[in-house]
C-alpha atoms as a PDB file:
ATOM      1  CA  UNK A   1      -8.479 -24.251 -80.501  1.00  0.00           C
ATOM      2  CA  UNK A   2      -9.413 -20.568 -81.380  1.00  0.00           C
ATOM      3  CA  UNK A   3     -12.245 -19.783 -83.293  1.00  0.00           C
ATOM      4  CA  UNK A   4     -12.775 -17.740 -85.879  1.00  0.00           C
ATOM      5  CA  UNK A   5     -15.039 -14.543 -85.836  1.00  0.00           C
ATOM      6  CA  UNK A   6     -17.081 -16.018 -88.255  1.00  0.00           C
ATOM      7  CA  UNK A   7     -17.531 -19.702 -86.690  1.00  0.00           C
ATOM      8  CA  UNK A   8     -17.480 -18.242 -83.258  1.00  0.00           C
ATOM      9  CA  UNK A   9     -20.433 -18.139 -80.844  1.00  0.00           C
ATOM     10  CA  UNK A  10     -22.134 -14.845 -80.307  1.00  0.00           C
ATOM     11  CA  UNK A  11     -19.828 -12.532 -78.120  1.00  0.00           C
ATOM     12  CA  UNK A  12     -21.623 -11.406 -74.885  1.00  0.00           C
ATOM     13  CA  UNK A  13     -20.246 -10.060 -71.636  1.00  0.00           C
ATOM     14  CA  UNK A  14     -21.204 -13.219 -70.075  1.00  0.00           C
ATOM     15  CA  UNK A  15     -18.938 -14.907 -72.552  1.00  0.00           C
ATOM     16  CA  UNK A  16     -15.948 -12.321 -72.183  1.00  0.00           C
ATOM     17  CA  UNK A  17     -16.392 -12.639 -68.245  1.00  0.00           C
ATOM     18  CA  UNK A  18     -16.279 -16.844 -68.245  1.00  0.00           C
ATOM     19  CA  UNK A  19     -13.533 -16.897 -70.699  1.00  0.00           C
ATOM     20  CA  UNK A  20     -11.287 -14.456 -68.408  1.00  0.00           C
ATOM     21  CA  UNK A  21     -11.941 -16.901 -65.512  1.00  0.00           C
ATOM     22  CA  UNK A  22     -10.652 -19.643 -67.206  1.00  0.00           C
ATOM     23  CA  UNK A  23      -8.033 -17.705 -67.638  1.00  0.00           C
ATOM     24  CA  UNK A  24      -7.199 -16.518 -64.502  1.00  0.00           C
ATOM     25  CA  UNK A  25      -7.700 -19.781 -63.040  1.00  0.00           C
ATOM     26  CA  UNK A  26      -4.967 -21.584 -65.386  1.00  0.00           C
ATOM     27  CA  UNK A  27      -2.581 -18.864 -65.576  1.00  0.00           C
ATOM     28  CA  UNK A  28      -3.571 -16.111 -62.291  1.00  0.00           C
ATOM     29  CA  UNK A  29      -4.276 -12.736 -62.913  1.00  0.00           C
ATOM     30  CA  UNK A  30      -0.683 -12.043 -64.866  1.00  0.00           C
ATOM     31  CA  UNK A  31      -2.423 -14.193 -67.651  1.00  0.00           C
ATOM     32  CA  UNK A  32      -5.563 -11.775 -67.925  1.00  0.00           C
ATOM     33  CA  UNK A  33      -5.214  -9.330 -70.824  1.00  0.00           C
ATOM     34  CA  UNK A  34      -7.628  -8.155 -72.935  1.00  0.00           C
ATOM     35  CA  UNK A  35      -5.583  -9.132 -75.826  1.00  0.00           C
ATOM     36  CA  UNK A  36      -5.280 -12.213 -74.316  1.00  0.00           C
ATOM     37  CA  UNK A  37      -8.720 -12.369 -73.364  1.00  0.00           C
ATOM     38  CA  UNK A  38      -9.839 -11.362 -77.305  1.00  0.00           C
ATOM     39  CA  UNK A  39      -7.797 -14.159 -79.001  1.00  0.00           C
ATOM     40  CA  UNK A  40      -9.186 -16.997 -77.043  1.00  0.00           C
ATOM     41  CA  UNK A  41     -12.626 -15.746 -77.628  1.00  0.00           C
ATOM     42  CA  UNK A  42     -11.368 -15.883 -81.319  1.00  0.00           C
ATOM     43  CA  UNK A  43     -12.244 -11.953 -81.841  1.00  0.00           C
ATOM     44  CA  UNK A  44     -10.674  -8.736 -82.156  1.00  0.00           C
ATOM     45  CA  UNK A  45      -9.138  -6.988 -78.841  1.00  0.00           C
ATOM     46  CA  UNK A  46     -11.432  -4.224 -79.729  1.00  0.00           C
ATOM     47  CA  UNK A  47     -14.722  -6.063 -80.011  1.00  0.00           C
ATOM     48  CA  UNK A  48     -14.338  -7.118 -76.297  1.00  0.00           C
ATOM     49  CA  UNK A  49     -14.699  -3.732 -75.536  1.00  0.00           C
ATOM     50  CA  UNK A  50     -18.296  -3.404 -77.091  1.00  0.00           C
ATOM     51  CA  UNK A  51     -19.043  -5.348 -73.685  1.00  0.00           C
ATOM     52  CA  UNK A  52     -16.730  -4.166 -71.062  1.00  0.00           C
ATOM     53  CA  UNK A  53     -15.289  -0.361 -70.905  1.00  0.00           C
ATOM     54  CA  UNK A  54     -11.669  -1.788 -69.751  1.00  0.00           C
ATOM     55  CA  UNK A  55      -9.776  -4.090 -67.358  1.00  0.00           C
ATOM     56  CA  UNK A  56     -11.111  -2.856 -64.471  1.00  0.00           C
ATOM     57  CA  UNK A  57     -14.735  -3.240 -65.295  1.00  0.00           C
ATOM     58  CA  UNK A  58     -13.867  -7.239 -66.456  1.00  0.00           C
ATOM     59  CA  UNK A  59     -12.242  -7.791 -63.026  1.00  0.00           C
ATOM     60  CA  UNK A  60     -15.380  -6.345 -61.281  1.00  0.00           C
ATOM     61  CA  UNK A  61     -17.387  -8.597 -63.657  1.00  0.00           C
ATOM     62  CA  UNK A  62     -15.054 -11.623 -62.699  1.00  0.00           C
ATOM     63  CA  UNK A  63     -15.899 -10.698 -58.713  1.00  0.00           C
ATOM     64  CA  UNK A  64     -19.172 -10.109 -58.877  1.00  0.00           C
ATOM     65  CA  UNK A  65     -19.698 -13.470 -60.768  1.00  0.00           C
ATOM     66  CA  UNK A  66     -17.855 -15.633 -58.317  1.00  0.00           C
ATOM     67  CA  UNK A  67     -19.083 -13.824 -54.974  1.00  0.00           C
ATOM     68  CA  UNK A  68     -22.764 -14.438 -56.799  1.00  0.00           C
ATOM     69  CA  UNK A  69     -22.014 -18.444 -55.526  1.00  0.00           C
ATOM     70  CA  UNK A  70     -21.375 -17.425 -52.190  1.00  0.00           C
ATOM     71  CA  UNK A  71     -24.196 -19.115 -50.003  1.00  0.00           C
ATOM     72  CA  UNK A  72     -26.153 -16.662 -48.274  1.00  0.00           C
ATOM     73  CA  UNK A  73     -26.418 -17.452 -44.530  1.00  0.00           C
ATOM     74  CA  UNK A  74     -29.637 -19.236 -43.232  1.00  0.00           C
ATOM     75  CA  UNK A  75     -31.527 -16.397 -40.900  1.00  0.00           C
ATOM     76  CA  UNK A  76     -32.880 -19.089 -39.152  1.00  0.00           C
ATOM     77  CA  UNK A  77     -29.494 -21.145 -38.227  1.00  0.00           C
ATOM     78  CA  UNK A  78     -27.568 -20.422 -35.254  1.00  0.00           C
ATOM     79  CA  UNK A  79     -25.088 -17.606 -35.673  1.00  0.00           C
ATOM     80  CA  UNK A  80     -22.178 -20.156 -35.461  1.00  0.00           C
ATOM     81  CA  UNK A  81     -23.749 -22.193 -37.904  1.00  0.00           C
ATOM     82  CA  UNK A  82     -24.117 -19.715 -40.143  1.00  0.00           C
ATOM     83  CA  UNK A  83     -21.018 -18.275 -39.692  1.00  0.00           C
ATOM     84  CA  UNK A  84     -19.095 -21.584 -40.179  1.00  0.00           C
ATOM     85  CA  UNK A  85     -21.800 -22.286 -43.634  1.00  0.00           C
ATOM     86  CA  UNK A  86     -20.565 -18.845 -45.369  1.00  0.00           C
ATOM     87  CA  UNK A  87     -17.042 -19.875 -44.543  1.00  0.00           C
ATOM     88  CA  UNK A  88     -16.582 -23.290 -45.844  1.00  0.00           C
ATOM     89  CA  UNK A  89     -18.947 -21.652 -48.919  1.00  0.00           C
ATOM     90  CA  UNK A  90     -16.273 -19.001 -49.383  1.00  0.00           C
ATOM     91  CA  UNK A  91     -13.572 -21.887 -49.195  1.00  0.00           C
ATOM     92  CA  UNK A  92     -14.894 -23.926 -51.592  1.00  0.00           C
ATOM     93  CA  UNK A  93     -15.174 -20.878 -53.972  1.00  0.00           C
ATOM     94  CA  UNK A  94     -11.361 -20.261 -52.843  1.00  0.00           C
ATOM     95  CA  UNK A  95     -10.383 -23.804 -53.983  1.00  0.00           C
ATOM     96  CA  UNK A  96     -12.067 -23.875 -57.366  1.00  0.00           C
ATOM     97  CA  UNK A  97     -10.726 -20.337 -58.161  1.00  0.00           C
ATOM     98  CA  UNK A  98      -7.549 -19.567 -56.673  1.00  0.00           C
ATOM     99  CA  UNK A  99      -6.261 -17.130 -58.874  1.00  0.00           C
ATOM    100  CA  UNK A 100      -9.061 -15.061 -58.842  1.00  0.00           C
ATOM    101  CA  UNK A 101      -8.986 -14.009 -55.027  1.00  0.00           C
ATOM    102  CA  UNK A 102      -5.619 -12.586 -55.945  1.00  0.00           C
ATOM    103  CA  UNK A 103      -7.383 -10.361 -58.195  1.00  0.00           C
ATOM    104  CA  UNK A 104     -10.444  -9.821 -56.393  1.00  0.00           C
ATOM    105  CA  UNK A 105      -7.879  -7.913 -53.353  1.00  0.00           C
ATOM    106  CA  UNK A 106      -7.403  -4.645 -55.815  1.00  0.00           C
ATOM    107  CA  UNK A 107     -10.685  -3.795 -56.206  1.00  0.00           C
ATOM    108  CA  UNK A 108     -14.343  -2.541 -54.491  1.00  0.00           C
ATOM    109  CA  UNK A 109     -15.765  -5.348 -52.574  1.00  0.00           C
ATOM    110  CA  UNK A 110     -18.630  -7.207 -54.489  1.00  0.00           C
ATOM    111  CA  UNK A 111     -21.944  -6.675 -54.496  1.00  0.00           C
ATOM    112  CA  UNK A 112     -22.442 -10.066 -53.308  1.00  0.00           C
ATOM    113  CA  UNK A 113     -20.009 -10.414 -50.864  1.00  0.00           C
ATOM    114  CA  UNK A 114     -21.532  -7.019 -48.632  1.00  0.00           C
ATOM    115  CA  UNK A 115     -25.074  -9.007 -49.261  1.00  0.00           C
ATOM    116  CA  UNK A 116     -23.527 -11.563 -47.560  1.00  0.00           C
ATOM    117  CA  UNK A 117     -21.459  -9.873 -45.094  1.00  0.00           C
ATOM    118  CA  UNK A 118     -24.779  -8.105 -44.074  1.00  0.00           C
ATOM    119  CA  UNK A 119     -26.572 -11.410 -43.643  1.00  0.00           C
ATOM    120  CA  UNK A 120     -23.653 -12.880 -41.484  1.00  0.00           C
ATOM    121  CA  UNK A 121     -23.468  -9.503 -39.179  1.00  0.00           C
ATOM    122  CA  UNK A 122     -26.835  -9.185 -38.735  1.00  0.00           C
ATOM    123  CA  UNK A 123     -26.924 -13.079 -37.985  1.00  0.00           C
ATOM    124  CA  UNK A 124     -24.151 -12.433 -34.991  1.00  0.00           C
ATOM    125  CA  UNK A 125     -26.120  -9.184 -33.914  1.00  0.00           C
ATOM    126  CA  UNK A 126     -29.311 -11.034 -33.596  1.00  0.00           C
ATOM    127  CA  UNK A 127     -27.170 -13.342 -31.242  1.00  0.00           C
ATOM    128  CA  UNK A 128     -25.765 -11.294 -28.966  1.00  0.00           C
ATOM    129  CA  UNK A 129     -22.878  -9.769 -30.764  1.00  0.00           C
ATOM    130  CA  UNK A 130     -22.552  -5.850 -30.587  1.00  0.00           C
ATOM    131  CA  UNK A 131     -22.409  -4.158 -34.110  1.00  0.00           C
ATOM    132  CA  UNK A 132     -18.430  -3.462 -33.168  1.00  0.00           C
ATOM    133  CA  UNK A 133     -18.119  -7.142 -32.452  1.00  0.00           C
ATOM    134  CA  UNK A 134     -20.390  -8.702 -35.666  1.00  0.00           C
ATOM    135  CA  UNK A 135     -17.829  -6.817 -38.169  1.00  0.00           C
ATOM    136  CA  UNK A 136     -14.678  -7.607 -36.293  1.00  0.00           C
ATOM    137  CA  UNK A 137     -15.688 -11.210 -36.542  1.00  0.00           C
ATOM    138  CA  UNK A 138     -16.968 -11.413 -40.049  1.00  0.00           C
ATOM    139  CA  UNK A 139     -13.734  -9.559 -40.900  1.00  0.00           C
ATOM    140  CA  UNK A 140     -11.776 -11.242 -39.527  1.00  0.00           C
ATOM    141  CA  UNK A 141     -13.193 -14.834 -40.686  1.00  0.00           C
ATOM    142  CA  UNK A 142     -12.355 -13.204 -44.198  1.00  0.00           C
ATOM    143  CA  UNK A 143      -9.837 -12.087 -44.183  1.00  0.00           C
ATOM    144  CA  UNK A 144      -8.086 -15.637 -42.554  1.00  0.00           C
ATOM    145  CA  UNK A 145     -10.020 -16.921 -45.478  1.00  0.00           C
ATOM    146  CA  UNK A 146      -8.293 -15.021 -47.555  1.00  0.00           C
ATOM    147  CA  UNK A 147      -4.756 -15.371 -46.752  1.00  0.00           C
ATOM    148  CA  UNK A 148      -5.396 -19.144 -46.986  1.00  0.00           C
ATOM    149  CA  UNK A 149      -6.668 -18.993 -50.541  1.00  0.00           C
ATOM    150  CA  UNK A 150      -3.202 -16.693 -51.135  1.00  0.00           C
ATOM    151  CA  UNK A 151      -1.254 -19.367 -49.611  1.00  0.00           C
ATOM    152  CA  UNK A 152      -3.433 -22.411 -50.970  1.00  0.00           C
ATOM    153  CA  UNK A 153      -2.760 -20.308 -54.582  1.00  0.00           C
ATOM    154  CA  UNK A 154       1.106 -21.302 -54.575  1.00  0.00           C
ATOM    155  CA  UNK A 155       0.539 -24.345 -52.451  1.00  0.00           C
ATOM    156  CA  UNK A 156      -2.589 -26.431 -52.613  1.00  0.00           C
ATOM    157  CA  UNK A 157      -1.904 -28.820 -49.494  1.00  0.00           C
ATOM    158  CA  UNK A 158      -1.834 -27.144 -46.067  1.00  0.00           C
ATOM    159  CA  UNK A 159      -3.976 -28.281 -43.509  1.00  0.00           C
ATOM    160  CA  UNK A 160      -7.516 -27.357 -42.981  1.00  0.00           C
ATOM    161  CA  UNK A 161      -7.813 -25.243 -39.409  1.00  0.00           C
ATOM    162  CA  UNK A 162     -11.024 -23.699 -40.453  1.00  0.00           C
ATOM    163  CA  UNK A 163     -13.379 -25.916 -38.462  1.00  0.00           C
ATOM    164  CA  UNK A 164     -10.797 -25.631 -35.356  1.00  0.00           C
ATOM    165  CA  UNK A 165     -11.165 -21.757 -35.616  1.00  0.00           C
ATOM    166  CA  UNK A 166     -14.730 -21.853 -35.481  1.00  0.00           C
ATOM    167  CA  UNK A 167     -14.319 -24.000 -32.093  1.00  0.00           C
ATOM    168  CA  UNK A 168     -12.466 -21.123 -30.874  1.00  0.00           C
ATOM    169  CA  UNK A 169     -14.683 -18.415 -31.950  1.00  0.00           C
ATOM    170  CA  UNK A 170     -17.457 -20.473 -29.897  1.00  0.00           C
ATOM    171  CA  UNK A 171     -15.531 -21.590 -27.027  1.00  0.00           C
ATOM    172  CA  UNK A 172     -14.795 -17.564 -26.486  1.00  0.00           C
ATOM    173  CA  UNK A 173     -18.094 -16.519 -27.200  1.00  0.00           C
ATOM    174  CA  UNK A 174     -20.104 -18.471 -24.853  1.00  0.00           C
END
């Protein structure tokens, strides 16, 4: 049910940035318009843009607030562990938002996610791993992550290798 502007709640970016995940995550990112966006928040396409300049600043709203869940890696936990930890974190964000991830591949990389890629590298440096090596592997750990949440977007069921990749990545390391 739309509201009206008058029965409404207050429109904030938080608000405008929510509402376009829900919509992204029902309909992926050809659903996200801000006319779209501005009639299920029950408001004017223009009053949207009190809170975000245009499409391109929601979308960097949209990443930012997902990466924000992204577990951090313990500094304390062995790099594998850690490693493995930010990767079934990033699944799980994968799974509950699908759509997004599609969206999240045009733009600058989040905030959040280069916090966390720092953490990760410098967690594989402080193991053993040269600088060259620590961003190879956190790359590539993301982007496989990535191409599954692609696939997993148009077909929820194939089968979990994460955990057998991260035997690899220690069986070759050690």
């Amino acid at each position: 049910m739309t509201t009206t502007p008058s029965t409404a709640p207050p429109l904030t970016r938080e608000r405008i940035v929510d509402e376009a995940i829900a919509l992204v995550d029902v309909g992926g990112p050809a659903a996200l318009s801000m006319r779209k966006l501005a009639a299920q928040l029950g408001r004017s396409t223009m009053s949207t843009y009190h809170h975000v300049a245009d499409k391109r600043e929601l979308v960097d709203g949209i990443a930012e607030r997902i990466m924000a869940e992204l577990a951090q890696p313990d500094p304390e936990a062995p790099w594998d562990a850690a490693l493995r930890d930010m990767a079934h974190s990033f699944r799980d964000l994968t799974r509950r938002h699908p759509h997004v991830f599609e969206l999240l591949l045009t733009g600058p990389r989040p905030e959040a996610l280069m916090q966390t890629a720092a953490g990760v590298v410098g967690r594989l440096e402080s193991a053993g791993f040269s600088p060259q090596d620590a961003v190879g592997t956190f790359r590539i750990i993301v982007r496989y992550l990535l191409g599954v949440a692609l696939i997993e977007a148009d077909s929820p069921s194939p089968p979990d290798r994460l955990d057998a990749m991260f035997a690899e990545i220690h069986a070759r390391s050690v």
